[in-house]
Protein backbone atom coordinates (compact mmCIF):
# COMPACT_ATOMS: atom_id res chain seq x y z
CA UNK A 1 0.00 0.00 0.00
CA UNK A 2 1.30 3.07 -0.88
CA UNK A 3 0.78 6.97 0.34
CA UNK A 4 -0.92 8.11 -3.11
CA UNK A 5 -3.82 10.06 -2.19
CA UNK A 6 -6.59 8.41 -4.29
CA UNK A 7 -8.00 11.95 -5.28
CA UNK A 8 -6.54 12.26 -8.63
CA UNK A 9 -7.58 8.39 -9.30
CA UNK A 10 -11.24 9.13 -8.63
CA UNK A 11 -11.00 12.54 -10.59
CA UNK A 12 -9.96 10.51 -13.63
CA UNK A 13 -12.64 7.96 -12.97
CA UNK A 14 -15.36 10.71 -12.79
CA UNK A 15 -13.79 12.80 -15.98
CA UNK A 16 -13.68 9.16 -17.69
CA UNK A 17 -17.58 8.86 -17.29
CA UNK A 18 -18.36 12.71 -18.44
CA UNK A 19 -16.23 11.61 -21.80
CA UNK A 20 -18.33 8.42 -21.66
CA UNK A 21 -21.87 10.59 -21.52
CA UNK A 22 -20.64 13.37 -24.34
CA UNK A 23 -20.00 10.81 -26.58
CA UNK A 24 -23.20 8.93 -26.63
CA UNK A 25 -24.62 12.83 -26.61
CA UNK A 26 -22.60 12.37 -29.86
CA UNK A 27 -23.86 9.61 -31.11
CA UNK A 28 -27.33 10.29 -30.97
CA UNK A 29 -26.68 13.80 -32.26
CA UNK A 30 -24.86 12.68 -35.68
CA UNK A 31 -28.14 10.60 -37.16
CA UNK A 32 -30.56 12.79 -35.30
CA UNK A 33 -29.11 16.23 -36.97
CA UNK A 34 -28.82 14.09 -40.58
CA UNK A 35 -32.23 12.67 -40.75
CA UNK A 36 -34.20 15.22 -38.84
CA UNK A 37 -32.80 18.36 -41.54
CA UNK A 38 -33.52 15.76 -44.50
CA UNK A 39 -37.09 15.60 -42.76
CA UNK A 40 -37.20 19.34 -42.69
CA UNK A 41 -35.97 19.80 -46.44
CA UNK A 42 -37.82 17.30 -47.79
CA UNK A 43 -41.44 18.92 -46.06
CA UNK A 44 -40.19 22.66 -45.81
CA UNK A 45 -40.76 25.41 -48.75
CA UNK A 46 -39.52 24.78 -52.48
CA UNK A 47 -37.03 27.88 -51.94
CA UNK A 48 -35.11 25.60 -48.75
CA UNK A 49 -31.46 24.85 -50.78
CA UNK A 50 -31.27 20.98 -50.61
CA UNK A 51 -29.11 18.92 -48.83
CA UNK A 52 -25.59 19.03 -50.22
CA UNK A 53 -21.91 17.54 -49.09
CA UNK A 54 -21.25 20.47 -47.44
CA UNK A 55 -24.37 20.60 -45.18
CA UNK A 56 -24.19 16.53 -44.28
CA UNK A 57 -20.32 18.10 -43.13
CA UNK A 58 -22.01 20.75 -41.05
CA UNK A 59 -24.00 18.20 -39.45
CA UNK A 60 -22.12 15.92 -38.58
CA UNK A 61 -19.38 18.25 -36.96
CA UNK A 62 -22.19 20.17 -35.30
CA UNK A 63 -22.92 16.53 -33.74
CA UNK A 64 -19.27 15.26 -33.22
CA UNK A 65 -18.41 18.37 -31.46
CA UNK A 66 -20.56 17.52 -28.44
CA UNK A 67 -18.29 14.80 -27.70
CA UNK A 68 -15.69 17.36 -26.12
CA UNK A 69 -17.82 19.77 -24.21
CA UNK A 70 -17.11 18.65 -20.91
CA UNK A 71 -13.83 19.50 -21.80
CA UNK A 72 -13.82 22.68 -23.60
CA UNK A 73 -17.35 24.06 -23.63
CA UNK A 74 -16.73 27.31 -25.05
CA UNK A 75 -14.62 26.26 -28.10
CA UNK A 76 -17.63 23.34 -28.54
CA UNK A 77 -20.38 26.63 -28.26
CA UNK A 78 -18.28 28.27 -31.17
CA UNK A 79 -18.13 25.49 -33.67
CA UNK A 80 -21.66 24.14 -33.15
CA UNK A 81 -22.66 27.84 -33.90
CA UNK A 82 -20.80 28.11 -36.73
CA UNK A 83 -22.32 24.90 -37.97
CA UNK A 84 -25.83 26.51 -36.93
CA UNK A 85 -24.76 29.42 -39.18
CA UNK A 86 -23.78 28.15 -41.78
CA UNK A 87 -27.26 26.31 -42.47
CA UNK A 88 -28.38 29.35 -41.98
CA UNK A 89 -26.18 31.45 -44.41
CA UNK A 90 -26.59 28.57 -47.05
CA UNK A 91 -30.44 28.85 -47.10
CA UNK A 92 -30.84 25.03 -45.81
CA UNK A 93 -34.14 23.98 -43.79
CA UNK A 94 -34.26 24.33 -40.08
CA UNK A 95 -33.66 21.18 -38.12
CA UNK A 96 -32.58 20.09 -34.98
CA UNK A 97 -29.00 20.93 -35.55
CA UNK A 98 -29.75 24.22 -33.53
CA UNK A 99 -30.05 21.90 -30.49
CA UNK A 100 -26.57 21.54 -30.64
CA UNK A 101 -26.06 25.08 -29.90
CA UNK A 102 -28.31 24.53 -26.90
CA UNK A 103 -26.66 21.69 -25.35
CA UNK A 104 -23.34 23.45 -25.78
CA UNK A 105 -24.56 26.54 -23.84
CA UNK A 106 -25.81 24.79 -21.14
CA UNK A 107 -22.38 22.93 -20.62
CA UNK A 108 -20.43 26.86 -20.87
CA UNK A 109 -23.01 27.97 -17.83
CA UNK A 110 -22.47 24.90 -15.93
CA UNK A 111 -18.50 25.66 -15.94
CA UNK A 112 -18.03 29.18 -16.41
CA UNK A 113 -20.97 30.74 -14.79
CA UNK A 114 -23.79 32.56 -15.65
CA UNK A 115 -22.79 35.73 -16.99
CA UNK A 116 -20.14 33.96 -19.57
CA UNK A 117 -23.30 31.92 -20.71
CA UNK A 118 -25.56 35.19 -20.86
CA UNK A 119 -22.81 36.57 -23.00
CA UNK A 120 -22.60 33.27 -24.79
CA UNK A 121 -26.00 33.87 -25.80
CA UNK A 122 -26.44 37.21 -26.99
CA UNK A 123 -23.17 36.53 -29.44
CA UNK A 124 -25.39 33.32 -30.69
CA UNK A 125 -28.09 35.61 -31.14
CA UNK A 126 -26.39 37.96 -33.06
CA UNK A 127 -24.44 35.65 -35.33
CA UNK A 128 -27.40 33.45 -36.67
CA UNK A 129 -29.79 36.50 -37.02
CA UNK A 130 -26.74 37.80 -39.25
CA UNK A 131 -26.60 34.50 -40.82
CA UNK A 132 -30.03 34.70 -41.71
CA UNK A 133 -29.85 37.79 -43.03
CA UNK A 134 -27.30 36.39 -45.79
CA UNK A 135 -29.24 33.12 -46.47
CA UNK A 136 -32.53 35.04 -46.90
CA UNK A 137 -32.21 38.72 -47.25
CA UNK A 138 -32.56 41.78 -44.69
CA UNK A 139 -36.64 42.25 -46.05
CA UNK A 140 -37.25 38.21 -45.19
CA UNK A 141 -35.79 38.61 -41.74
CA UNK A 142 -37.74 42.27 -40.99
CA UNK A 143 -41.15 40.39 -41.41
CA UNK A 144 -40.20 37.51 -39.53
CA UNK A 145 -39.01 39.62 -36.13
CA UNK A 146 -41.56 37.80 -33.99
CA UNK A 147 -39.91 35.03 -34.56
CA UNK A 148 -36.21 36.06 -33.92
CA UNK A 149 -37.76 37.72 -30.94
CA UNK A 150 -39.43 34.33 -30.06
CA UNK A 151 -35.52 32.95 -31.21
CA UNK A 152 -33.16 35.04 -28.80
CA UNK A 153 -35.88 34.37 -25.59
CA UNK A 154 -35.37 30.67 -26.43
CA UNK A 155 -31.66 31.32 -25.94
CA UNK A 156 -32.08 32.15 -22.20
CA UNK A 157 -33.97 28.89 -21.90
CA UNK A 158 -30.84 26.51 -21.38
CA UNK A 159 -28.75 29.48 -19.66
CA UNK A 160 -31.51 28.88 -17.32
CA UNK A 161 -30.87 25.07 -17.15
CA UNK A 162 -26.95 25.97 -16.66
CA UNK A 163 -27.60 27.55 -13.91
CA UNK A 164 -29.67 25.42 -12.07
CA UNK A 165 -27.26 22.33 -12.46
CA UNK A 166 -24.51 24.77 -11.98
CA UNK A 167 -26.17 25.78 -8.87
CA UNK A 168 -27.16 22.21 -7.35
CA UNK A 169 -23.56 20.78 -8.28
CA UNK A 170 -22.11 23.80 -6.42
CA UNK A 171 -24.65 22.93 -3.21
CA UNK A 172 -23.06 18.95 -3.27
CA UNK A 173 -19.96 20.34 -3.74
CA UNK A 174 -20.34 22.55 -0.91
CA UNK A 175 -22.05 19.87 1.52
CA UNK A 176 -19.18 17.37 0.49
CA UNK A 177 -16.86 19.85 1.87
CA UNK A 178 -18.29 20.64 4.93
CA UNK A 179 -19.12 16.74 5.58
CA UNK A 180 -15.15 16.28 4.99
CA UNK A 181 -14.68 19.15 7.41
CA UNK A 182 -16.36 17.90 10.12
CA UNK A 183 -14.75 14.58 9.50
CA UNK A 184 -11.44 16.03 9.87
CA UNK A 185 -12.56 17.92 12.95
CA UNK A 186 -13.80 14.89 14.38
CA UNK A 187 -10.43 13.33 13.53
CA UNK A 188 -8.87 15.91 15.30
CA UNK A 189 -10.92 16.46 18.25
CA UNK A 190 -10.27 12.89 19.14
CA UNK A 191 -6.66 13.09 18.41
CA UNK A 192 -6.66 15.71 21.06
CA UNK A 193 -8.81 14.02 23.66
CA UNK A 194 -6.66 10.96 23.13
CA UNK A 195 -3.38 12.92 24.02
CA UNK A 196 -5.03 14.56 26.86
CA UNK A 197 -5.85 11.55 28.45
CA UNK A 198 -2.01 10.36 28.05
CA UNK A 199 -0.69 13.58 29.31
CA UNK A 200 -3.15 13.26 32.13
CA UNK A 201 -1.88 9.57 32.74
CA UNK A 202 1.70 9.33 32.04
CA UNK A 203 1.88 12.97 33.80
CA UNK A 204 0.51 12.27 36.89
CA UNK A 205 2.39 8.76 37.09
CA UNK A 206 5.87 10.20 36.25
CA UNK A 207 5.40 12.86 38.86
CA UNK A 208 4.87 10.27 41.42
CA UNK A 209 7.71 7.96 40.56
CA UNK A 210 10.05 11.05 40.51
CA UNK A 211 9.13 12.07 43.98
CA UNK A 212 9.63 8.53 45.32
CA UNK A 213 12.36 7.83 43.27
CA UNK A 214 14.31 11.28 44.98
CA UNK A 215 13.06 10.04 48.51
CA UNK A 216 14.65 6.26 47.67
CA UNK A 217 17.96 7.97 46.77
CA UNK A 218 18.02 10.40 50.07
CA UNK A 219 17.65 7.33 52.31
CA UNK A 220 19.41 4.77 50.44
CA UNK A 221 22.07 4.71 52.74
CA UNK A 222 20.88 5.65 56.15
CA UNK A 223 17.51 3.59 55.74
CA UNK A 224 17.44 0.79 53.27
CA UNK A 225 14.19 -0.21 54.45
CA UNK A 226 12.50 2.96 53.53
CA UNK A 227 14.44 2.88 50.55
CA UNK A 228 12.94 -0.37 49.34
CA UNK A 229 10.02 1.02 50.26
CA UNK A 230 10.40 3.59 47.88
CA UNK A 231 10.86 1.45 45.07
CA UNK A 232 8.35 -1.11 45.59
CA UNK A 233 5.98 2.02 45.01
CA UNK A 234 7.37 3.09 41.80
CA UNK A 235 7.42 -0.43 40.80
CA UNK A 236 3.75 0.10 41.51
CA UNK A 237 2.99 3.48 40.61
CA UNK A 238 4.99 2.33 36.96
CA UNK A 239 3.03 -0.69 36.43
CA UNK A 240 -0.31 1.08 37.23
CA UNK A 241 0.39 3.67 34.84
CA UNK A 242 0.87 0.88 32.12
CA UNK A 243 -2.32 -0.38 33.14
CA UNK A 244 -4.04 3.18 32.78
CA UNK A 245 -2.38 4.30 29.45
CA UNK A 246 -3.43 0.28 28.25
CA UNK A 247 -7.24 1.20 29.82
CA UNK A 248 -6.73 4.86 27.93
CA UNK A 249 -5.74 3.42 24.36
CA UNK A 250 -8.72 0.63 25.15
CA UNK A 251 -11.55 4.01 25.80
CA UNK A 252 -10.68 4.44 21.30
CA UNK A 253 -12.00 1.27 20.92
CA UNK A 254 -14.46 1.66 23.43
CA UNK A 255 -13.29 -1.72 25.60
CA UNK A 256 -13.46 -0.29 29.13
CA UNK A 257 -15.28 2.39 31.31
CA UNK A 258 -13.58 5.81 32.13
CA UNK A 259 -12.54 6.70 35.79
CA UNK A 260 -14.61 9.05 37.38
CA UNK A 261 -15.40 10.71 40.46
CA UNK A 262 -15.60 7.23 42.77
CA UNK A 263 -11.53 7.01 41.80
CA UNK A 264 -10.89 10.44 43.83
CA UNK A 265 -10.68 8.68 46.53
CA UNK A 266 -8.06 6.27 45.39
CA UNK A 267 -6.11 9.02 43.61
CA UNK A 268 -5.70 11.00 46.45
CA UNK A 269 -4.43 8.26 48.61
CA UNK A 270 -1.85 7.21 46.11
CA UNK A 271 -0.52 10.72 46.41
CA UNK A 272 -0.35 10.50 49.67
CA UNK A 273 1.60 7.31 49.90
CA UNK A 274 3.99 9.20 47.88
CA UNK A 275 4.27 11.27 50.57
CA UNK A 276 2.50 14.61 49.60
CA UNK A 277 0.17 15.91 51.91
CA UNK A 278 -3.95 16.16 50.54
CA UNK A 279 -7.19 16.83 52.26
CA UNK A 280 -9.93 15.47 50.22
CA UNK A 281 -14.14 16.83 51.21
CA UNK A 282 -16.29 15.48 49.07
CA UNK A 283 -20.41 17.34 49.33
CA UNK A 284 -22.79 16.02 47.56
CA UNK A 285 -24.19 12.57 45.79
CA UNK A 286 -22.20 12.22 42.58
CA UNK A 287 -24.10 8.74 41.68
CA UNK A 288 -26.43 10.57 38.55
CA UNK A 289 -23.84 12.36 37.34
CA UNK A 290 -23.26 12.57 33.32
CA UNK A 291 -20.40 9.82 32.66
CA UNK A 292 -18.65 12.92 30.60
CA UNK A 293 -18.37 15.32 33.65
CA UNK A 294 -17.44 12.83 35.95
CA UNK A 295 -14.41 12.10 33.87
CA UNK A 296 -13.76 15.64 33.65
CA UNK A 297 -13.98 15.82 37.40
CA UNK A 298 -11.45 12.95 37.83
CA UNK A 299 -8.80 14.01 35.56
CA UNK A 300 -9.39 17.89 36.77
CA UNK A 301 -8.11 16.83 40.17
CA UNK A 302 -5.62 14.57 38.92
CA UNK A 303 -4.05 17.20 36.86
CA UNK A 304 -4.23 19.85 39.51
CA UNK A 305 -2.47 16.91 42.24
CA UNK A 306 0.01 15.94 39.83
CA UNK A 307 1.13 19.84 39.57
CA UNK A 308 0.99 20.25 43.39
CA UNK A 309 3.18 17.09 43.14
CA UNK A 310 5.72 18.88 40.56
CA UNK A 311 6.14 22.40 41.94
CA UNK A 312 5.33 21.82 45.74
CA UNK A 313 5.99 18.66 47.04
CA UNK A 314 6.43 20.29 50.72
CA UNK A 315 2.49 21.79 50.50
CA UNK A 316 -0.70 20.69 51.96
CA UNK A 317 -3.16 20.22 49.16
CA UNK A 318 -6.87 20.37 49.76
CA UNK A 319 -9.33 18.81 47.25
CA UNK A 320 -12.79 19.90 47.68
CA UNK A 321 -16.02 18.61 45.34
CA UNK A 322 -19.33 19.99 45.73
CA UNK A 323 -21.76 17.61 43.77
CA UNK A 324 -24.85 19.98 43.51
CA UNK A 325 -28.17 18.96 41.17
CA UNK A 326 -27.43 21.72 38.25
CA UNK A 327 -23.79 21.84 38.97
CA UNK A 328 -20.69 20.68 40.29
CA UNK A 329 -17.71 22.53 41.77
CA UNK A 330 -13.86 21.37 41.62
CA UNK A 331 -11.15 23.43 43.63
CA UNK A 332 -7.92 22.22 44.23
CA UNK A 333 -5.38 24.40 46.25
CA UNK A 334 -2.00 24.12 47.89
CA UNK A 335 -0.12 26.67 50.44
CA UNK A 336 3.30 26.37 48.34
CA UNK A 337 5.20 29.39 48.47
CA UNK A 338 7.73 30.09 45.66
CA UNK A 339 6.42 28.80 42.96
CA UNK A 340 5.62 30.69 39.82
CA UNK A 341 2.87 29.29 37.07
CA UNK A 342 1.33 32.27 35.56
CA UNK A 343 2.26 30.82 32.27
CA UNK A 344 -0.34 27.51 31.67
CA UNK A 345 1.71 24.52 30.69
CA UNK A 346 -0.08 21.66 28.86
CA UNK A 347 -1.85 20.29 32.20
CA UNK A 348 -3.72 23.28 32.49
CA UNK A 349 -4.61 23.87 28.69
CA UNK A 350 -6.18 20.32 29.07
CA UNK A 351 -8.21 21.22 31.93
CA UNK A 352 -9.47 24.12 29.87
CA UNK A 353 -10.55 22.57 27.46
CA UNK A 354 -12.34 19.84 29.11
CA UNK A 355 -14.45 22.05 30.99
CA UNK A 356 -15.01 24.23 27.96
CA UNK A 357 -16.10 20.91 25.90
CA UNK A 358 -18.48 20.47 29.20
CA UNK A 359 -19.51 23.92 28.72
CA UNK A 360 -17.99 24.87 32.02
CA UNK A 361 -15.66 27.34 33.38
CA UNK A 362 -12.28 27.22 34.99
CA UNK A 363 -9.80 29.41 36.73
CA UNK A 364 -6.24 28.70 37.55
CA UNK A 365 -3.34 30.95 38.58
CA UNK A 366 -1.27 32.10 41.89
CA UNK A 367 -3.28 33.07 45.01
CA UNK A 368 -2.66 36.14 46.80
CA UNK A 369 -1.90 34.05 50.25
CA UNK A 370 0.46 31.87 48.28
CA UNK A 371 0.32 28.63 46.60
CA UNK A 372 -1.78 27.73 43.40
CA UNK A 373 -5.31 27.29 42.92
CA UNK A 374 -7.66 25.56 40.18
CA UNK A 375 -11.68 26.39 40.42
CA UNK A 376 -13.68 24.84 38.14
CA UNK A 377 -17.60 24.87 37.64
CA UNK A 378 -19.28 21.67 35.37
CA UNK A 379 -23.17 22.16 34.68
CA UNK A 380 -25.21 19.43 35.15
CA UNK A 381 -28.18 19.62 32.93
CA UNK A 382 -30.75 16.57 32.41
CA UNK A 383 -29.89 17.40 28.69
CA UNK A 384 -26.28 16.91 28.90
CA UNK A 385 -27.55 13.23 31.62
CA UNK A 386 -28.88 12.32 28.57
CA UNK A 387 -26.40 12.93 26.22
CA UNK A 388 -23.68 12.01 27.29
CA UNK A 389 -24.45 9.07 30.19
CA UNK A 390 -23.57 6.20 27.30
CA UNK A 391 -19.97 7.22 28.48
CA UNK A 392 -19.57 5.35 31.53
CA UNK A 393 -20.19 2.17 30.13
């Protein structure tokens, strides 16, 4: 398999079957322009010339021309108009080589708009009505004006039909694009929530291995014990993050249930056997919560832990969740001093945009007292139940 895009080999394939189509347009055209003039000589006035070599050639380039006007519609329009007036200007018997004309013109509005076909057919108009001045004389053609009137009026008939085809292929054009859009939006929008939840995971993990790992090293020597103890947890801590980024790659294929707000608890206390003080209070029944915001929720606190855990492993973190019937409220602060995170990193973008996705708010940034704090507000809406509960499956 190669990286060709296949756009070029579909193009050709739909080109292929427009050549197909004008040449059984041609086809039909060639015997219906021969036999339907012979008709019209053969039952039109004595003073109609008769059909010669050169008019059979008219006719059957009038009808041969079609063949190519997908491909060049005005140069098609030109020749089958010439053919047109040249019947004209050699006195032969109307038929239904004129059509010709017609079917070119629509094919010029389809792909060049409708002012070039408008043009298109006020030049027609002009040329055969001059045409028909030579083949029957200036007085002929004055007492006849109704019908040249009747003639150019019939012109804007398939400008009219350009246009409309012009207009619904434009609309399908239009609504494959936007379809193709959205599917690349949708593309990316997973993309995104797929690398959120592995920042979120490996993140959070890596934080907590670091922080043991630097405790293991500072007693290695004084206190093996604690030392082993140490690394027995980020033998732990590493295998449960294989487990969650193998439960996170499992959510694309929708294998397993995201965590949600009754994994707080365990969260927290994994933190604190790494040795980081947190104060979790919990207000509220989270049990009809939307399987959507409860994720959110989980990976809010998470996120906002694992930076306590990175930029102020000596602070006392409190975790507080208020589980309220329209709403529920996230804040997660620490009393580290020193620390300077004015600038959101990736953890916080993420948090951001979950909540925003959730059609939420959230604040982060340096309080006044010290430390850090993230606020964030989820709605709760029997709509968004309803919507989204087929998550937590």
């Amino acid at each position: 398999m190669t990286g060709e895009s296949p756009l070029p080999r579909l193009t050709g394939v739909r080109f292929s079957r427009a050549r197909l189509w004008d040449c059984a347009v041609a086809a039909v055209a060639v015997p219906l322009f021969i036999a339907g003039s012979a008709a019209a000589s053969r039952s039109g006035a004595p003073s109609f010339r008769a059909l010669d070599a050169l008019a059979h050639i008219l006719l059957v380039v009038a009808g041969l021309a079609l063949a190519a006007r997908s491909r060049y519609p005005v140069a098609v329009f030109a020749v089958t108009l010439a053919c047109c007036a040249g019947m004209l200007a050699r006195h032969y018997a109307y038929g239904p080589v004129f059509l010709a004309s017609y079917v070119a013109l629509v094919t010029v509005v389809v792909r060049h708009g409708l002012r070039t076909g408008l043009a298109a057919a006020g030049a027609a108009g002009t040329v055969l009505l001059v045409a028909d001045v030579i083949g029957w004389g200036r007085e002929w053609v004055v007492e006849d004006a109704g019908a040249w009137i009747v003639w150019y009026a019939s012109l804007l008939i398939p400008a009219a039909v350009g246009a409309v085809v012009r207009l619904d292929r434009d609309r399908r054009a239009n609504a494959e694009e936007a379809e193709a859009e959205r599917q690349l939006r949708r593309l990316q929008d997973e993309r995104l929530a797929l690398a959120r939840e592995v920042h979120d995971v490996l993140g959070h993990s890596l934080s907590v291995i670091s922080m043991r790992a630097g405790v293991a090293l500072h007693v290695a020597r004084r206190r093996p014990d604690q030392a082993l103890e140490a690394l027995e947890a980020i033998r732990k801590t590493s295998k449960e993050a294989l487990d969650a980024l193998r439960t996170t790659l499992d959510l694309v294929r929708e294998q397993h249930s995201s965590p949600g707000p009754e994994h707080i608890g365990g969260l927290v206390e994994s933190i604190r056997a790494a040795g980081q003080r947190v104060e979790l209070t919990v207000g509220g029944d989270p049990a009809r919560l939307p399987g959507a915001t409860g994720h959110a929720v989980y990976r809010i606190v998470q996120e906002a832990l694992t930076n306590v855990v990175r930029h102020a492993k000596r602070a006392t973190a409190t975790v507080k969740i208020d589980y309220r019937s329209d709403e529920v409220i996230v804040s997660v602060t620490d009393d580290g001093a020193g620390r300077t995170r004015d600038i959101p990193g990736n953890g916080i973008t993420g948090m951001r945009e979950r909540v925003a996705a959730l059609r939420g708010t959230l604040t982060a940034g340096p309080q006044d007292e010290g430390g850090f704090a993230v606020h964030a507000r989820l709605p709760v809406t029997g709509e968004g139940r309803h919507d989204q509960g087929s998550d937590r499956r």
